[in-house]
Protein backbone atom coordinates (compact mmCIF):
# COMPACT_ATOMS: atom_id res chain seq x y z
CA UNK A 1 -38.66 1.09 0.28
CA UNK A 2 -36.74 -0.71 3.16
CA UNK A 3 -35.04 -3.03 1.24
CA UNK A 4 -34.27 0.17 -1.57
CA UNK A 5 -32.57 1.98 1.52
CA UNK A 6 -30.38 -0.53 2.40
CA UNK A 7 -28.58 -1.17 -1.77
CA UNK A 8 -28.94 2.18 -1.94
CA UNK A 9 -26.29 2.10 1.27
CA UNK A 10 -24.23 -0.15 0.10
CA UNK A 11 -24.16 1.39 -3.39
CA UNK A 12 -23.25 4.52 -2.31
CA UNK A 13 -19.88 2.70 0.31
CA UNK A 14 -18.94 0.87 -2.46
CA UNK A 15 -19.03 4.25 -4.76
CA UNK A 16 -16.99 6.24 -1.94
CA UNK A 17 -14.69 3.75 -1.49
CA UNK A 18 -13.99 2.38 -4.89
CA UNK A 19 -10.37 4.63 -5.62
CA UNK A 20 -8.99 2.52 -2.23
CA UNK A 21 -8.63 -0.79 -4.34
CA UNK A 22 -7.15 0.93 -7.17
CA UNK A 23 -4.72 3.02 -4.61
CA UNK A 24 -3.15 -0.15 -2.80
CA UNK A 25 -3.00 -1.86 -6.18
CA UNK A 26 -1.05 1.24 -7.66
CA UNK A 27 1.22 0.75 -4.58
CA UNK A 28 2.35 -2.54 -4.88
CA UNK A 29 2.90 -2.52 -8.67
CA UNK A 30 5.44 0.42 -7.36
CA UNK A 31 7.04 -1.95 -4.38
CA UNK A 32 7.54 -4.75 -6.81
CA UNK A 33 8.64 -2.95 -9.49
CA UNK A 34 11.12 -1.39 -7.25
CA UNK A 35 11.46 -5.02 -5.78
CA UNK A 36 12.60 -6.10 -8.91
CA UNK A 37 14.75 -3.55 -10.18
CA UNK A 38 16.78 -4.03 -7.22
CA UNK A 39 17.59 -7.69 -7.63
CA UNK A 40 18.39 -7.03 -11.34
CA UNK A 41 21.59 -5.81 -10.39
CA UNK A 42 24.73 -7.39 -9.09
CA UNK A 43 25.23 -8.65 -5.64
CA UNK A 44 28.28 -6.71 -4.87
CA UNK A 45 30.33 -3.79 -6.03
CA UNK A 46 32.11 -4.44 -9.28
CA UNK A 47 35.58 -3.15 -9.44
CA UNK A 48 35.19 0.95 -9.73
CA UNK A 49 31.38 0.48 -9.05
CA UNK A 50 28.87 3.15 -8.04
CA UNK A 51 30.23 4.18 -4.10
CA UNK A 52 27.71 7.18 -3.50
CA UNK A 53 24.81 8.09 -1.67
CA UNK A 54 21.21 5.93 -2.32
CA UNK A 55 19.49 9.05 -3.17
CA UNK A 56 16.99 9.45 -6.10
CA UNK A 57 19.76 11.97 -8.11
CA UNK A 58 22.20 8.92 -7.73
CA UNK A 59 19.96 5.48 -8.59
CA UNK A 60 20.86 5.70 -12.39
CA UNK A 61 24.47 5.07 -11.20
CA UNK A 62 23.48 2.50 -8.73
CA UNK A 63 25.14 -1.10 -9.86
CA UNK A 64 24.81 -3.09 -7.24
CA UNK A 65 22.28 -3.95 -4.49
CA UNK A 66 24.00 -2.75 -1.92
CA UNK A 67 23.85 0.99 -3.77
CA UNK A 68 20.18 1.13 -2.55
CA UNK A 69 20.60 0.53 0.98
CA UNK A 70 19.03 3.40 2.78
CA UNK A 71 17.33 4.57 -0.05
CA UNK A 72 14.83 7.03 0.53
CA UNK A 73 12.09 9.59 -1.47
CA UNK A 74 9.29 11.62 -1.05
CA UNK A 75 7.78 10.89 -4.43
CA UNK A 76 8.72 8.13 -6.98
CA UNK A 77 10.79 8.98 -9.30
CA UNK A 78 12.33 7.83 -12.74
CA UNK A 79 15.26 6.27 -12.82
CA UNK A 80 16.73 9.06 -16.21
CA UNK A 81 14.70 11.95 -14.54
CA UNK A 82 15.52 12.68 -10.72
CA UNK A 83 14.82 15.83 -10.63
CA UNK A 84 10.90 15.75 -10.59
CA UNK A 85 8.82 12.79 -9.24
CA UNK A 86 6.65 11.18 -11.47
CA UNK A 87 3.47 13.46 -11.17
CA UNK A 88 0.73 10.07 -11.02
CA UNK A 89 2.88 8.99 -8.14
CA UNK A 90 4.06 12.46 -6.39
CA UNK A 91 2.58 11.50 -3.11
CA UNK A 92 3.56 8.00 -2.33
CA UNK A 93 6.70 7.37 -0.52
CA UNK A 94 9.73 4.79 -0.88
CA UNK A 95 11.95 3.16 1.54
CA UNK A 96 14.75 0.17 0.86
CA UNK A 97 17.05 -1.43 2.86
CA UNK A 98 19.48 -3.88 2.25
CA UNK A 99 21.15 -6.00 4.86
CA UNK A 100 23.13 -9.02 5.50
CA UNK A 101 21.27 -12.31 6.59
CA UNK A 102 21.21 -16.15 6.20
CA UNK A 103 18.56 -18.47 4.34
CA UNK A 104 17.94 -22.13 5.11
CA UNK A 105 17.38 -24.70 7.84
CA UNK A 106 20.16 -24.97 10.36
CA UNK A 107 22.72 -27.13 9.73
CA UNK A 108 22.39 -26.51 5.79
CA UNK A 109 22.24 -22.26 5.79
CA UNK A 110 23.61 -19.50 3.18
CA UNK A 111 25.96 -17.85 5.23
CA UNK A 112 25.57 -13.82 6.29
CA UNK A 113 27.66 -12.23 3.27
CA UNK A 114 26.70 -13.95 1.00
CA UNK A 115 22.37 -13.45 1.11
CA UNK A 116 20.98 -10.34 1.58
CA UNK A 117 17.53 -9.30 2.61
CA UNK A 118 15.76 -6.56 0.83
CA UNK A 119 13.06 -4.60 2.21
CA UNK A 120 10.82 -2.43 0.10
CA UNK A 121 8.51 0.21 2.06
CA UNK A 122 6.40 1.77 -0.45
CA UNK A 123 3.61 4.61 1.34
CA UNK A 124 0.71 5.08 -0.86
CA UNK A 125 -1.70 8.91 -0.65
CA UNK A 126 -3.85 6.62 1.71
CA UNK A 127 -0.72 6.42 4.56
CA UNK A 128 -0.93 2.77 3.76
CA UNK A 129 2.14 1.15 3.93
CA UNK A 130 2.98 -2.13 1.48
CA UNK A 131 6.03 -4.02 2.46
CA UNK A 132 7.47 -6.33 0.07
CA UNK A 133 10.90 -8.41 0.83
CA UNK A 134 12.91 -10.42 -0.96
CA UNK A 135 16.80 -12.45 -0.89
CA UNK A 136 19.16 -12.44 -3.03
CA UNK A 137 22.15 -14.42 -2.82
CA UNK A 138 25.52 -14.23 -4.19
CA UNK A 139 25.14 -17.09 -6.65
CA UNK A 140 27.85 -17.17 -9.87
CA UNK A 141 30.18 -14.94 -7.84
């Protein structure tokens, strides 16, 4: 009966606990996807590009990385439908930012202007935060 108590513990943790995996997966399918998205798109602003604010109403237009800078929604939303979030993923949170920086070992770096560093904050229900970051570089331009 001892040894029943104790599975019978850990049965009933793992059982409490088990929608936290699936959670903190959820978020960082939603950080990389956003990840990804992001670096999908030019490195600057094309001639008569997108020049607005990085708001959810506005990401459809967005054409370059730069557009997302500053992003930031309460909810995740679709990129044709900003006017409601996704309902699955009302209550998790995005941040981006964009910003200049260099890659590589001194003496051999990618110059500031022409890498950037992008920083994806996605904030699951659990207050979790997953922070995903990537570089993209102005290569072919």
């Amino acid at each position: 009966s001892v040894a029943l108590t104790g599975v019978l513990s850990v049965m009933n943790y793992t059982t409490l606990h088990s929608a936290d995996p699936l959670i903190r997966k959820q978020t960082i399918v939603v950080a990389e996807s956003f990840l990804e998205e992001i670096t999908q798109h030019n490195f600057s602003n094309p001639g008569g590009g997108f020049s607005g604010p990085a708001t959810p109403a506005n990401r459809a237009l967005f054409d370059d990385i730069g557009d997302y800078n500053g992003y930031a929604s309460s909810g995740i939303f679709a990129i044709d439908n900003p006017s409601a979030p996704i309902p699955e993923l009302a209550k998790y949170n995005a941040v981006v930012s964009v910003a200049d920086t260099t890659l590589g070992p001194a003496g051999a770096q990618i110059p500031a202007g022409s890498v950037k560093l992008i920083t994806v904050t996605i904030t699951g229900p659990d207050s979790v935060p997953v922070v995903l970051s990537g570089h993209r570089s102005a290569y072919g331009s």
